[in-house]
Each structure stands twice: as C-alpha cells, then as structure tokens.
PDB file of N, CA and C in Angstrom:
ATOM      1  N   UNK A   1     -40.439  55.527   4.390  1.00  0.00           N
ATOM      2  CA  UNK A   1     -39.944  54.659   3.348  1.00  0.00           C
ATOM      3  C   UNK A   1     -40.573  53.273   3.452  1.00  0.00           C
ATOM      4  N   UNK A   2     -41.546  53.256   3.979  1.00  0.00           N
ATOM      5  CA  UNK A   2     -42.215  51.870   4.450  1.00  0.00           C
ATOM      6  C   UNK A   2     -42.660  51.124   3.119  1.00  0.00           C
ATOM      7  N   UNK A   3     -42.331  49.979   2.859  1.00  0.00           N
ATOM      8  CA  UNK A   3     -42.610  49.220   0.930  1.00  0.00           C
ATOM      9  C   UNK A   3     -41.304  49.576   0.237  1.00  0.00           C
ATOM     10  N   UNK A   4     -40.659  50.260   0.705  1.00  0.00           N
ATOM     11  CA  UNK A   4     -39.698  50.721  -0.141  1.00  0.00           C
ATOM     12  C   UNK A   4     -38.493  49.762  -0.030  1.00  0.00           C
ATOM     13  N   UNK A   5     -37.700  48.971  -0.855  1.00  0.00           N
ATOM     14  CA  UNK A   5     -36.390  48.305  -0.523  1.00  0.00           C
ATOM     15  C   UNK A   5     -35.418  48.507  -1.174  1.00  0.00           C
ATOM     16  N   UNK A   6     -34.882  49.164  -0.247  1.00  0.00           N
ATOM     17  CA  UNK A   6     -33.526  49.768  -0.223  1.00  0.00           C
ATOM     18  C   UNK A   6     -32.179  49.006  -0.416  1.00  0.00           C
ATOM     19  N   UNK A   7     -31.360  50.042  -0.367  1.00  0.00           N
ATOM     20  CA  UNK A   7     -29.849  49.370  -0.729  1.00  0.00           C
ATOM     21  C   UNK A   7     -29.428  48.905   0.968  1.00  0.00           C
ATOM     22  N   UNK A   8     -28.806  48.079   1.265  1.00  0.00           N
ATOM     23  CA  UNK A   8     -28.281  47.989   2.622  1.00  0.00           C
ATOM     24  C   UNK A   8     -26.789  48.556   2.599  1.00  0.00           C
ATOM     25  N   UNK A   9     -26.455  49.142   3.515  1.00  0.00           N
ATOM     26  CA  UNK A   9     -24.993  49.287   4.213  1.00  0.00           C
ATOM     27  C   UNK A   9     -24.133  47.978   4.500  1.00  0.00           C
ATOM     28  N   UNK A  10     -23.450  48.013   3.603  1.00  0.00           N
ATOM     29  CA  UNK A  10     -22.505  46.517   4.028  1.00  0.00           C
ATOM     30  C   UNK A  10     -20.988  46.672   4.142  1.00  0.00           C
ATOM     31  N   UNK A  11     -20.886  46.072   5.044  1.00  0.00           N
ATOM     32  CA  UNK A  11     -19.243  46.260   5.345  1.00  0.00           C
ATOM     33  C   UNK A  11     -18.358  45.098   4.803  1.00  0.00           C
ATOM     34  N   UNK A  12     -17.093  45.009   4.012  1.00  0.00           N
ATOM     35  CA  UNK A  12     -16.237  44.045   2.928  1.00  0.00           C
ATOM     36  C   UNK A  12     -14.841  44.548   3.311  1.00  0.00           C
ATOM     37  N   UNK A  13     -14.206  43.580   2.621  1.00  0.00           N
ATOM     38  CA  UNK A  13     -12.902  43.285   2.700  1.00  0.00           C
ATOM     39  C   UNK A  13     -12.582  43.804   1.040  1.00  0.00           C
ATOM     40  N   UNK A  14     -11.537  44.348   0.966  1.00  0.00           N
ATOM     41  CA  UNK A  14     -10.881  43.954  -0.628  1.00  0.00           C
ATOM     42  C   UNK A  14      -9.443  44.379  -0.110  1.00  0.00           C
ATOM     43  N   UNK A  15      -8.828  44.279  -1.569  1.00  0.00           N
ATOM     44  CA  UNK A  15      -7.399  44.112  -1.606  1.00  0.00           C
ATOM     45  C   UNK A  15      -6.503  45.686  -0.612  1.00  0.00           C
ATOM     46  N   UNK A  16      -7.768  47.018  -0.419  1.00  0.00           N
ATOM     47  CA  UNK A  16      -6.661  47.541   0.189  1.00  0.00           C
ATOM     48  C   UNK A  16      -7.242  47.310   1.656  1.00  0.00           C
ATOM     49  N   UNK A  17      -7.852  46.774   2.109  1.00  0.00           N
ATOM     50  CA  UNK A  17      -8.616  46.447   3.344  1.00  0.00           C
ATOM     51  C   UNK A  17     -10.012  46.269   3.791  1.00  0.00           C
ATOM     52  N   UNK A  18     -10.367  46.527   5.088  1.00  0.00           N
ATOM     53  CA  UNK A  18     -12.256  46.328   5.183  1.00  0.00           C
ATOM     54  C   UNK A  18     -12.784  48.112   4.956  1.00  0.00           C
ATOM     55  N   UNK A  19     -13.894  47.698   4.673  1.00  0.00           N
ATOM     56  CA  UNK A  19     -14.576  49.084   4.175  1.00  0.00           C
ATOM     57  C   UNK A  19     -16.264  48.991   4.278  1.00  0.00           C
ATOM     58  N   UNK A  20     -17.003  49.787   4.424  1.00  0.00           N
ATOM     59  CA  UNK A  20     -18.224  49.855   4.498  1.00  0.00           C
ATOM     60  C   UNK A  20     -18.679  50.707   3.354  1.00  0.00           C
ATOM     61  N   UNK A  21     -19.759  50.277   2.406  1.00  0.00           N
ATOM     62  CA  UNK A  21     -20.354  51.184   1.671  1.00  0.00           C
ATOM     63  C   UNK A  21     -22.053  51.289   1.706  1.00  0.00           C
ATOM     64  N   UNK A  22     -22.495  51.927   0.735  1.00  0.00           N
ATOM     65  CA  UNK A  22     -24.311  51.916   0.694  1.00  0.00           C
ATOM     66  C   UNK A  22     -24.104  51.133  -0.290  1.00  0.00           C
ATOM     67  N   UNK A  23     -24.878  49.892  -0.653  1.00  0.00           N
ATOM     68  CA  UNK A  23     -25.017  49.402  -1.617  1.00  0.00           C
ATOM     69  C   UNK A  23     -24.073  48.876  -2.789  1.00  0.00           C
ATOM     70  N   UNK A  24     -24.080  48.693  -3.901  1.00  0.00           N
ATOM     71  CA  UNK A  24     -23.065  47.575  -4.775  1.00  0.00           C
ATOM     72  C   UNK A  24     -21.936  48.616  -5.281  1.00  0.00           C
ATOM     73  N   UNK A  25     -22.177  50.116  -5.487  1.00  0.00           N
ATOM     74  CA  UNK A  25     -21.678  51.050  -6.208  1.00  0.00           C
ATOM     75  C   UNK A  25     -21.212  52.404  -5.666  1.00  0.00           C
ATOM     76  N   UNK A  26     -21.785  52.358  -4.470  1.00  0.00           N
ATOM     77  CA  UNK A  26     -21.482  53.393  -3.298  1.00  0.00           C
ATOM     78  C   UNK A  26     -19.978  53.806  -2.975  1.00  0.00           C
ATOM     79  N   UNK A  27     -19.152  54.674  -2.347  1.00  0.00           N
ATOM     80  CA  UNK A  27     -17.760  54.877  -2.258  1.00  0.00           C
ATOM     81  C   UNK A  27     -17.913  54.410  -0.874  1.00  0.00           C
ATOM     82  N   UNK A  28     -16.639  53.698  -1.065  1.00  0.00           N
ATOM     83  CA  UNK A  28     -15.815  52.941   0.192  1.00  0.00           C
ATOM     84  C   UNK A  28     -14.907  54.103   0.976  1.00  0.00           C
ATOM     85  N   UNK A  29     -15.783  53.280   2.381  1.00  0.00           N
ATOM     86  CA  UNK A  29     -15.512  54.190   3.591  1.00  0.00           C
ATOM     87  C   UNK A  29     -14.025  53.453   4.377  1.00  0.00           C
ATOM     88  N   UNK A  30     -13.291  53.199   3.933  1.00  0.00           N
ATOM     89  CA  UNK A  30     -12.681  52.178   4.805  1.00  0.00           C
ATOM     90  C   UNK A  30     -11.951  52.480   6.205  1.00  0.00           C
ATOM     91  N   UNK A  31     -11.195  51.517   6.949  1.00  0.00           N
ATOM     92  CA  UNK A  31     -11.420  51.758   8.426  1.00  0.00           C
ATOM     93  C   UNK A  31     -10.142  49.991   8.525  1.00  0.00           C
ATOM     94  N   UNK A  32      -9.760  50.267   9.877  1.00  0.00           N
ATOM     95  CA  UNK A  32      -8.663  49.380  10.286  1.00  0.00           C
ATOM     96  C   UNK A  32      -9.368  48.157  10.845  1.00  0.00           C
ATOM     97  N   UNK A  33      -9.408  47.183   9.674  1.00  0.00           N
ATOM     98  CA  UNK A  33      -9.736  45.998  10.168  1.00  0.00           C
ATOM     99  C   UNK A  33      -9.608  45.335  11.560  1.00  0.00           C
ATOM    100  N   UNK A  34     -11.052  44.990  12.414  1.00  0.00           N
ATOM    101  CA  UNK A  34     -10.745  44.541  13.798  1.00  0.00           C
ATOM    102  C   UNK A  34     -10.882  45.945  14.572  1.00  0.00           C
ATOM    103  N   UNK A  35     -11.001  47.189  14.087  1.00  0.00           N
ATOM    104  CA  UNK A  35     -11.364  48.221  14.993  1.00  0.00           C
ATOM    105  C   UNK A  35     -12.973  48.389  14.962  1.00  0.00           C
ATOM    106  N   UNK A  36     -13.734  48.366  15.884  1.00  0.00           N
ATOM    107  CA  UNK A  36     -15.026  47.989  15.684  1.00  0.00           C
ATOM    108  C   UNK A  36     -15.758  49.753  16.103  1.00  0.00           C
ATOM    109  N   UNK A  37     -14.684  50.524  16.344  1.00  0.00           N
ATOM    110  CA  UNK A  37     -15.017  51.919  16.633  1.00  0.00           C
ATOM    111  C   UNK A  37     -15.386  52.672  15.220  1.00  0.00           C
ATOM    112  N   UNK A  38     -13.917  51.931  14.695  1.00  0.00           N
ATOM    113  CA  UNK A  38     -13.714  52.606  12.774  1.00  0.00           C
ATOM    114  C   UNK A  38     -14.708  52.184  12.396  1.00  0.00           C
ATOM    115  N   UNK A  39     -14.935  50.855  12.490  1.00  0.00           N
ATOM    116  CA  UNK A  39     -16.066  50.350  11.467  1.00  0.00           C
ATOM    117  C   UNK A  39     -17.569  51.092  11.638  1.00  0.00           C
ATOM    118  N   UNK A  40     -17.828  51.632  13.218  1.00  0.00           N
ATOM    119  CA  UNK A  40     -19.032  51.912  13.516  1.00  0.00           C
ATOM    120  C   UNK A  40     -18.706  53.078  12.640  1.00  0.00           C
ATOM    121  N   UNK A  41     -18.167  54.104  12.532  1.00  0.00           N
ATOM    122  CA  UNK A  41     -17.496  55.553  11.815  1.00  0.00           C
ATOM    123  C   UNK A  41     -17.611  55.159  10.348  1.00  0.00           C
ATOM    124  N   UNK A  42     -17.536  54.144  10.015  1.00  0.00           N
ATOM    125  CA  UNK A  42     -16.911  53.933   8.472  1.00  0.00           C
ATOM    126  C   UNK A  42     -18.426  53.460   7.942  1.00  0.00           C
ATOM    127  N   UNK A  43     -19.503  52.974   9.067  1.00  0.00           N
ATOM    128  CA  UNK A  43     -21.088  52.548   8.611  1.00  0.00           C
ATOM    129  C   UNK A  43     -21.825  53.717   8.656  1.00  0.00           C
ATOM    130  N   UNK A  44     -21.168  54.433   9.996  1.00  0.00           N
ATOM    131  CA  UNK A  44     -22.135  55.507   9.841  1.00  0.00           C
ATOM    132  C   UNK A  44     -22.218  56.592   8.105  1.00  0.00           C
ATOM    133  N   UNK A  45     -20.784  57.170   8.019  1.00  0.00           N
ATOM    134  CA  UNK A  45     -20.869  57.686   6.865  1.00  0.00           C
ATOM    135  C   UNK A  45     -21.186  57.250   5.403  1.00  0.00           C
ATOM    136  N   UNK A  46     -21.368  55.613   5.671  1.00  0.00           N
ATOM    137  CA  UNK A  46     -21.974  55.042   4.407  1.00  0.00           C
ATOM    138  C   UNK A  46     -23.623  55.373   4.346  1.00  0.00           C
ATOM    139  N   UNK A  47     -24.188  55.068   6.016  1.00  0.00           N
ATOM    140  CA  UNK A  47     -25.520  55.394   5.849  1.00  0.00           C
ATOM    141  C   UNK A  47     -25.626  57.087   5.663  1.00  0.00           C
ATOM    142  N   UNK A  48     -25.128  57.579   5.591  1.00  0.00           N
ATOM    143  CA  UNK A  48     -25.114  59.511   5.892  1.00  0.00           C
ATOM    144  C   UNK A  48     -25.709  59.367   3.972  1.00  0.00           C
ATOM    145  N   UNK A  49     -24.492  58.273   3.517  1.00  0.00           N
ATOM    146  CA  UNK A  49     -24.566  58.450   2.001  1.00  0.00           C
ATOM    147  C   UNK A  49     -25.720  57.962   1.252  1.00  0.00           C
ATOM    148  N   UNK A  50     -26.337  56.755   1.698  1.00  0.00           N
ATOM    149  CA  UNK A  50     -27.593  56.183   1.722  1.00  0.00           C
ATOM    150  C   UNK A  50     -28.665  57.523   2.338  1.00  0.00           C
ATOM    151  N   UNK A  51     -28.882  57.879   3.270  1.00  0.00           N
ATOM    152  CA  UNK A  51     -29.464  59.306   3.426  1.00  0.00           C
ATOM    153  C   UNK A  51     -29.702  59.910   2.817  1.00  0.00           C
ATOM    154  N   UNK A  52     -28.188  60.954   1.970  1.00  0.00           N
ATOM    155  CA  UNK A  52     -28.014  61.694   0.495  1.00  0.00           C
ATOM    156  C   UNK A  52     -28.978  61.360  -0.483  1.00  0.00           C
ATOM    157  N   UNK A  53     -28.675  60.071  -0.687  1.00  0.00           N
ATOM    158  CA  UNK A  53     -29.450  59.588  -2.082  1.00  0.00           C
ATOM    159  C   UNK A  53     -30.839  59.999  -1.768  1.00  0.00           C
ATOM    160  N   UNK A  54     -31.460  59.183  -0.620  1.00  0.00           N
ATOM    161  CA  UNK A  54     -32.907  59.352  -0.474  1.00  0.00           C
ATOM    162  C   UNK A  54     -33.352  60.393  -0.636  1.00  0.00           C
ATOM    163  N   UNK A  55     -32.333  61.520   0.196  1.00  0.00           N
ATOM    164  CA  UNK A  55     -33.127  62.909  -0.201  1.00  0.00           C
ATOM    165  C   UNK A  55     -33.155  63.621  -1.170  1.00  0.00           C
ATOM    166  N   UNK A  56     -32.066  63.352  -1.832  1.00  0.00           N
ATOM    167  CA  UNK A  56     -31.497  63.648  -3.454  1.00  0.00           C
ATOM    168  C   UNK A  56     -32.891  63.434  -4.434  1.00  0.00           C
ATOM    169  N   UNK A  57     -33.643  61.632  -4.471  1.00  0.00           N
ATOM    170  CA  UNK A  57     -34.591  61.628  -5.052  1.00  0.00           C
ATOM    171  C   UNK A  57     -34.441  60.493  -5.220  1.00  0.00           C
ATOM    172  N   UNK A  58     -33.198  59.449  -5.042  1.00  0.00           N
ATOM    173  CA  UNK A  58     -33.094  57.824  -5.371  1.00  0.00           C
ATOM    174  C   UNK A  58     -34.334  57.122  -4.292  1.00  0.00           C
ATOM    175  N   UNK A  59     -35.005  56.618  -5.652  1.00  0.00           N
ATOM    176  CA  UNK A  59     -36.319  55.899  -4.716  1.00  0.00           C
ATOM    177  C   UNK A  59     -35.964  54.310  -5.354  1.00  0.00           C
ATOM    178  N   UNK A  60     -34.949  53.999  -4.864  1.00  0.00           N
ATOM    179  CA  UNK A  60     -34.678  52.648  -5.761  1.00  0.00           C
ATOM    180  C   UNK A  60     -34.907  51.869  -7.410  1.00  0.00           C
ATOM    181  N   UNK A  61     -34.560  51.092  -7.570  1.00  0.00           N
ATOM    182  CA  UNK A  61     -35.134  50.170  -8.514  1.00  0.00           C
ATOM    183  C   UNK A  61     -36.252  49.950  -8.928  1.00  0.00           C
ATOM    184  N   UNK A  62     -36.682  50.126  -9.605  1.00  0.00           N
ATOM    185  CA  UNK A  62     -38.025  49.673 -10.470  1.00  0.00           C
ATOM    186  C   UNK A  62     -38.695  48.373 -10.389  1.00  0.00           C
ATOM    187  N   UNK A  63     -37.540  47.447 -10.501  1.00  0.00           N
ATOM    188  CA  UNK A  63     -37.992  45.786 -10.385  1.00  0.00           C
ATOM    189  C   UNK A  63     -36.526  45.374  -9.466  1.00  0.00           C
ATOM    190  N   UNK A  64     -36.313  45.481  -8.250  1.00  0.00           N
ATOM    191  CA  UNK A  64     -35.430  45.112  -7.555  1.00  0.00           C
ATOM    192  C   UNK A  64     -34.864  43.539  -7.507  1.00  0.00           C
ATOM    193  N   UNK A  65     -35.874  43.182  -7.799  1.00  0.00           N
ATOM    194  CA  UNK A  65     -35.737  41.318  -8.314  1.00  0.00           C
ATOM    195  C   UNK A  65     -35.041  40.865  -9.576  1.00  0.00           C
ATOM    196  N   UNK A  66     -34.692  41.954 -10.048  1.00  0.00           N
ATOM    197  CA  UNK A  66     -34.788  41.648 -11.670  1.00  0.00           C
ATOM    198  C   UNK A  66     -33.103  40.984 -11.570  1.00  0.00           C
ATOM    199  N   UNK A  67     -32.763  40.468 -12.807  1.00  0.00           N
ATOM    200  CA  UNK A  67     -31.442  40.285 -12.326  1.00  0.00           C
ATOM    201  C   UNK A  67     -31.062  39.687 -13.752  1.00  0.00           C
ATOM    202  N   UNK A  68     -31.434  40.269 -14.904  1.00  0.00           N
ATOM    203  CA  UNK A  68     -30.636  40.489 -16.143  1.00  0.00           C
ATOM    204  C   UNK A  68     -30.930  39.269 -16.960  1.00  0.00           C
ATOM    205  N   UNK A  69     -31.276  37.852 -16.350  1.00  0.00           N
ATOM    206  CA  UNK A  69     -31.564  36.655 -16.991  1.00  0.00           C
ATOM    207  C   UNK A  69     -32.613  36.740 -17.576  1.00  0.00           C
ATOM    208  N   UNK A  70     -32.349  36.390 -18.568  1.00  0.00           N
ATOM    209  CA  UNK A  70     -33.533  36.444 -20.352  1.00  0.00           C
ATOM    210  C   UNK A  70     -33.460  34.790 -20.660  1.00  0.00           C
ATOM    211  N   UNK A  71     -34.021  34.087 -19.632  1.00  0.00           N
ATOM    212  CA  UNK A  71     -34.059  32.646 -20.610  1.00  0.00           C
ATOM    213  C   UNK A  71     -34.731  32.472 -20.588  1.00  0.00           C
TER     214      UNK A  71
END
C-alpha cells in the first residue's frame, strides 16, 4: 500500500462512551474507558475492519485533500 493514504484507526469519546473506529464512517468498536486492554481489543477490530475494506477493493479517495470548498 506504499503512496496509498489511508483512513487511520482512531479512538473517541461520544455520548455512550470511548470507542475506536476505521476512519470518519466506520462502526464503533467501543470498550470501558481507561481500560487500555479494551481499547487495544476495540483498535484491533477496527483495524481487522480497515483490512476488510482493503481487501474488499477500497483503495481510498480519489483527491483525499479535497474538502468540498468551491470558493
């Protein structure tokens, strides 16, 4: 995947707790805030999901920079 830029694995907070996903749209893995075991468990299966995609055929964005502004 070398040139290629990808979605990152990021781990967040929301209203029902912390959670790790692949990217902006990915399903939330969530896990007991302050358990750093869960969280490793709750990153791994986000990247498993990031994985999926790749092999599925998601080769990212087209213009990854792009960001909707037309002025």
């Amino acid at each position: 995947m070398e040139g290629l830029i990808t979605k990152p694995t990021r781990c967040l907070k929301d209203a029902k707790g912390c959670f790790c996903r692949w990217g902006s749209s990915g399903a939330k893995y969530y896990y007991k805030c302050g358990d750093k075991a869960a969280r490793a468990r709750a990153r791994a299966k986000a990247d498993k999901q990031g994985q999926a995609a790749h092999a599925g055929g998601y080769k990212g964005s087209e213009n990854p920079y792009k960001t909707g502004f037309r002025g």
